[in-house]
N, C-alpha and C. Protein backbone atom coordinates (compact mmCIF):
# COMPACT_ATOMS: atom_id res chain seq x y z
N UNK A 1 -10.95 9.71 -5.32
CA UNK A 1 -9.69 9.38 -5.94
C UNK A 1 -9.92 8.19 -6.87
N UNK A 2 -9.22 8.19 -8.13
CA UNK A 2 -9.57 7.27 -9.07
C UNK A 2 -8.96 6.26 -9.53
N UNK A 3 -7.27 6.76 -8.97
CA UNK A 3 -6.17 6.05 -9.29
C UNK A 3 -5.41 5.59 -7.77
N UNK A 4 -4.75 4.68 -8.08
CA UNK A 4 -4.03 4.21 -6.63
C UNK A 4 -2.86 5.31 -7.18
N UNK A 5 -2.18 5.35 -5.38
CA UNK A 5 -0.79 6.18 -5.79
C UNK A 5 -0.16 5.85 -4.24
N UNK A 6 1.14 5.96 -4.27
CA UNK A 6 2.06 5.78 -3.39
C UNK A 6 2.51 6.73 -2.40
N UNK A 7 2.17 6.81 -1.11
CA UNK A 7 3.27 7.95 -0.38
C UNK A 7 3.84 7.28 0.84
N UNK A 8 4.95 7.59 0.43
CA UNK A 8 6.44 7.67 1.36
C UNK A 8 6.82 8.64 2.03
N UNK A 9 6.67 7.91 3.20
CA UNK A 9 7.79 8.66 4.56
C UNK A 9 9.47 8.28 4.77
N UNK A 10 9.92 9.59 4.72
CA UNK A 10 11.63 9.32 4.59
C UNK A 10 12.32 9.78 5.95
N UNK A 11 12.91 9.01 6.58
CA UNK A 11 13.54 10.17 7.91
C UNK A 11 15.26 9.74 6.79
N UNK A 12 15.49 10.76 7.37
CA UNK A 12 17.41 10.78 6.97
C UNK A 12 17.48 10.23 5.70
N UNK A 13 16.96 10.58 4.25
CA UNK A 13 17.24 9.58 3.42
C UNK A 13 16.37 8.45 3.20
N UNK A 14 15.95 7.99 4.15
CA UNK A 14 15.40 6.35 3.45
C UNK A 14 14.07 6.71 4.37
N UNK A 15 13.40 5.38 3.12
CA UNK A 15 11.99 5.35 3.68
C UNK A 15 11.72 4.72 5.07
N UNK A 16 10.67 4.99 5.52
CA UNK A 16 10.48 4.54 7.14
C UNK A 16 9.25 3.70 7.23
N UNK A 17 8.34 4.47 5.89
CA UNK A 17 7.05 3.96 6.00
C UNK A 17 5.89 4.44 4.78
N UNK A 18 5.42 3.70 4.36
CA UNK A 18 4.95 4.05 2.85
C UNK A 18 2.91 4.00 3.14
N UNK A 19 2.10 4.63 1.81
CA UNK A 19 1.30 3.96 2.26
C UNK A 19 0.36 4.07 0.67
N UNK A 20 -0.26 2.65 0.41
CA UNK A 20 -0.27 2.65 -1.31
C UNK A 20 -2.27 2.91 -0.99
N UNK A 21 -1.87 4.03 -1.48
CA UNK A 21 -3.98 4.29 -1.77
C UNK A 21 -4.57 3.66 -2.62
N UNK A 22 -5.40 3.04 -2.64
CA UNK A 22 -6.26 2.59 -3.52
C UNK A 22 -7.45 3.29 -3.88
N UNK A 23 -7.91 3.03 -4.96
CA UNK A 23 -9.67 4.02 -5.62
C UNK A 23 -10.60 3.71 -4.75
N UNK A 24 -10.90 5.28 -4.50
CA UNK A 24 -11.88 5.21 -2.88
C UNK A 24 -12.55 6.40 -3.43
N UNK A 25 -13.63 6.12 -2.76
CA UNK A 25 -14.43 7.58 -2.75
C UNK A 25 -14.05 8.87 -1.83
N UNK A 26 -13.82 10.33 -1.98
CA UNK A 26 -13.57 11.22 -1.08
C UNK A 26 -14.33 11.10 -0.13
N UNK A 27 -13.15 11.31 1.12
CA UNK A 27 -14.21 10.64 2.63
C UNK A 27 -14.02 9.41 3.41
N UNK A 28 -13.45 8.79 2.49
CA UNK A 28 -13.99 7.15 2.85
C UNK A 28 -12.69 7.06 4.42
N UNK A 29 -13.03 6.69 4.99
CA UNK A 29 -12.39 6.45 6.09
C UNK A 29 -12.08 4.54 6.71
N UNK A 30 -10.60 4.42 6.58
CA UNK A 30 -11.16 3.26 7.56
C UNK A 30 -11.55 2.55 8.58
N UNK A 31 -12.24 1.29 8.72
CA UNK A 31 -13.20 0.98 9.91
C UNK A 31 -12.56 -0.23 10.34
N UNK A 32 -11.67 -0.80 9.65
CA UNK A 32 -11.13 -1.78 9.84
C UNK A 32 -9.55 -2.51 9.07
N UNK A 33 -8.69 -2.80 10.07
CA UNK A 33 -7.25 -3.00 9.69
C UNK A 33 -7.18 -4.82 9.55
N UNK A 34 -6.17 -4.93 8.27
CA UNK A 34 -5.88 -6.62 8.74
C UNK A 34 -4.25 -6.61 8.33
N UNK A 35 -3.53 -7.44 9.41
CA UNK A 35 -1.95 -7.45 8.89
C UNK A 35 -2.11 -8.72 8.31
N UNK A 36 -1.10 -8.10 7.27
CA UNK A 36 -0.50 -9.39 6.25
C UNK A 36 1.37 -9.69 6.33
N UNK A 37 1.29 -10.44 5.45
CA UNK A 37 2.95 -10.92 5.24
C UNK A 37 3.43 -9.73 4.97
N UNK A 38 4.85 -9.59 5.63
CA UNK A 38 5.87 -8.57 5.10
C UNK A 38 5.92 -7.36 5.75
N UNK A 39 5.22 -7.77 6.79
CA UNK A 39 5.08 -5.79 7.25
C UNK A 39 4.03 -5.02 6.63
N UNK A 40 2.82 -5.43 6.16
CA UNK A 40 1.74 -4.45 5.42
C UNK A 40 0.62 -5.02 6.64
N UNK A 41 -0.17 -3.68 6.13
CA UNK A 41 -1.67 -3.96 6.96
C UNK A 41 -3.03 -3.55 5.84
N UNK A 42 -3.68 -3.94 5.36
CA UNK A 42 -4.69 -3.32 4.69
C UNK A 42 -6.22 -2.83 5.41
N UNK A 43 -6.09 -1.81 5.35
CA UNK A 43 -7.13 -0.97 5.51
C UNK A 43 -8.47 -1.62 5.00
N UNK A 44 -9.65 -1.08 5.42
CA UNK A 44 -10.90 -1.56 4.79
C UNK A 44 -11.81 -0.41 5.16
N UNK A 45 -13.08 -0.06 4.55
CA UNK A 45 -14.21 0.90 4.83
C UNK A 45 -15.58 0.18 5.35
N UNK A 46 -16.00 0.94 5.89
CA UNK A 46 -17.29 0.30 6.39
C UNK A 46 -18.12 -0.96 5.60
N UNK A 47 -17.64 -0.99 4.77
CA UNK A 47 -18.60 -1.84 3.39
C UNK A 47 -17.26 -3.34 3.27
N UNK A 48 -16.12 -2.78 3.88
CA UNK A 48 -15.27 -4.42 3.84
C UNK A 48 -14.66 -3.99 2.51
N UNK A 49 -14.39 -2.58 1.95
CA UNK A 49 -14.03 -2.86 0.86
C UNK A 49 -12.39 -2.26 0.80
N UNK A 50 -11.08 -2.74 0.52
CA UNK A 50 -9.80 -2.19 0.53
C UNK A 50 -10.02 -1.19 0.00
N UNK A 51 -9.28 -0.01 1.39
CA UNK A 51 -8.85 1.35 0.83
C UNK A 51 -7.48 1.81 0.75
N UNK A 52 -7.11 0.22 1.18
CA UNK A 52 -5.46 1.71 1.28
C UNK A 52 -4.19 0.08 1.81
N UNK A 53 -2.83 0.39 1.43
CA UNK A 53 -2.16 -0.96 2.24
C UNK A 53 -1.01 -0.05 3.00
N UNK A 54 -0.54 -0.03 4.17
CA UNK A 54 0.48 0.52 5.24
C UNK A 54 1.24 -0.45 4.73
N UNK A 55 2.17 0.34 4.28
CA UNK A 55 4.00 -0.28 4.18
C UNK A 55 4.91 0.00 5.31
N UNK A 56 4.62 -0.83 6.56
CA UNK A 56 5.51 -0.67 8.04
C UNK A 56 7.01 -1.14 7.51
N UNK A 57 7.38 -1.88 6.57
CA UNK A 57 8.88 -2.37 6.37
C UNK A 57 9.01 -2.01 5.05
N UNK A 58 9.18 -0.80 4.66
CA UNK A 58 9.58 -0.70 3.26
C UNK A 58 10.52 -0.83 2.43
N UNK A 59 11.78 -1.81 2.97
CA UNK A 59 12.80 -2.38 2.61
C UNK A 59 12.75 -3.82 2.02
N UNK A 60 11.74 -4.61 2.63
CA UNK A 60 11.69 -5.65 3.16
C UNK A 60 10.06 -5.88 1.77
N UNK A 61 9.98 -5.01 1.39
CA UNK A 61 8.73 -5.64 0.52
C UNK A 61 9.20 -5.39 -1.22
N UNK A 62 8.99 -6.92 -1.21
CA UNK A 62 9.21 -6.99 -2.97
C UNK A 62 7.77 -6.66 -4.12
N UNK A 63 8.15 -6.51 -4.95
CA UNK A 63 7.38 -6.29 -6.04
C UNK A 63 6.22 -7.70 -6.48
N UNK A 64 6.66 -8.61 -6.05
CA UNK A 64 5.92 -10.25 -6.44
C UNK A 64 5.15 -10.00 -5.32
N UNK A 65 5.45 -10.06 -3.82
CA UNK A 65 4.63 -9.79 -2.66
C UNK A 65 3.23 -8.70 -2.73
N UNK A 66 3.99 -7.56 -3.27
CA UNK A 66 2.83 -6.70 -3.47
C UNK A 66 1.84 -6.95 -4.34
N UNK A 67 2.43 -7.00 -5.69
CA UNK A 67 0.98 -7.89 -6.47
C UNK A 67 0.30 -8.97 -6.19
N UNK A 68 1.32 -9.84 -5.44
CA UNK A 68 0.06 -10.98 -4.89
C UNK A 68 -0.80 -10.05 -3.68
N UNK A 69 -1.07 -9.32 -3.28
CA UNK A 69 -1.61 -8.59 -2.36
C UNK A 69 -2.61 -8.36 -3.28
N UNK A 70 -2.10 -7.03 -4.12
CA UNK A 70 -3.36 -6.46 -5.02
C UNK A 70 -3.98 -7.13 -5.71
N UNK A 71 -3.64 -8.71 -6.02
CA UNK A 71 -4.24 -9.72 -7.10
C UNK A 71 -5.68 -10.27 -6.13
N UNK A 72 -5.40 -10.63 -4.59
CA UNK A 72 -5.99 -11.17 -3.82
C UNK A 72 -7.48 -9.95 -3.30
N UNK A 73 -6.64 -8.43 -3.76
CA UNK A 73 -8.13 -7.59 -3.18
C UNK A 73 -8.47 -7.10 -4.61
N UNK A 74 -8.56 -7.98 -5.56
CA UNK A 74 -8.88 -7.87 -7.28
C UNK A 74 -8.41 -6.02 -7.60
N UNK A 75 -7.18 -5.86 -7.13
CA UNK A 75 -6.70 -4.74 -8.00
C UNK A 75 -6.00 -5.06 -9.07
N UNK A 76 -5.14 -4.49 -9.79
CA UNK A 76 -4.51 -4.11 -11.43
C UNK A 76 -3.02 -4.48 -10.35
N UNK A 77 -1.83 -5.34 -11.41
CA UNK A 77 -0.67 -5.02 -10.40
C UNK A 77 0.07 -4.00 -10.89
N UNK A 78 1.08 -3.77 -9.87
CA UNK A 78 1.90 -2.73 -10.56
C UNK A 78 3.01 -3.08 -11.32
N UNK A 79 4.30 -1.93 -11.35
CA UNK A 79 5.37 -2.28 -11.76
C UNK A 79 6.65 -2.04 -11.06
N UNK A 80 7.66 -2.08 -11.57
CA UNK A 80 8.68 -1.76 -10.66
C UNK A 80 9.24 0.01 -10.29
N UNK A 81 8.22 0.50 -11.47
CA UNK A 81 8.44 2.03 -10.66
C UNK A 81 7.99 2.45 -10.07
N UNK A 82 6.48 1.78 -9.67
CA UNK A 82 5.96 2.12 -9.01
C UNK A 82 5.99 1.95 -7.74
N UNK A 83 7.00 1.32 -7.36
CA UNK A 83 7.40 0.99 -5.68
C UNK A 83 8.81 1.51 -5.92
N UNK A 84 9.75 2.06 -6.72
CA UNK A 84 10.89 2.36 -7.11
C UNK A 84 11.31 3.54 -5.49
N UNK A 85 10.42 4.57 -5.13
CA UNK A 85 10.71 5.05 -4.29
C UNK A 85 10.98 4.51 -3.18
N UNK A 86 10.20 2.88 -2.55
CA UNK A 86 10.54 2.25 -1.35
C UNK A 86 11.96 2.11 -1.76
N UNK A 87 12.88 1.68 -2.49
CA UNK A 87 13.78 1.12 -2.81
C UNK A 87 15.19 2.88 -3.44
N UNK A 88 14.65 3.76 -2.94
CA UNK A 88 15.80 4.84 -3.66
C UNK A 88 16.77 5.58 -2.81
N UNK A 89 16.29 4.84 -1.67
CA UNK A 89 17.78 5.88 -0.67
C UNK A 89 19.13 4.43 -0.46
């Protein structure tokens, strides 16, 4: 996978639980979890390298929070549509 991309879990309408992929190789599995501020956990692969961030509170996470996330594991930040689905029910 080359691009990060977003998937959301919805029960009744609203999200419950999101989870933002990051550029990984097919396969890559993770070996190791770390929680952060806000209700996220980031994933890691055998090599320590971010594969992926769990959105456990997807109400509760802003757009400034998340890029300081992706700024800190040297990703690209996003924008506001791109989390637009945590935020559409």
């Amino acid at each position: 996978m080359k691009e990060a991309y977003l998937e959301v879990t919805f029960r009744r309408g609203r999200a419950i639980a999101a989870y933002y992929y990051l550029p990984r190789r097919p396969g890559e599995k993770s070996t190791k979890t770390r929680r952060i501020e806000g209700g996220m956990l980031i994933d890691y692969n055998r090599d320590e390298k971010p594969i992926g961030i769990e959105i456990t509170a997807p109400s509760q996470v802003t757009l400034a929070a998340f890029n300081r996330i992706l700024e800190q594991l040297g990703q690209d930040p996003i924008g506001h549509a791109d989390l637009a689905p945590l935020h559409a029910a």
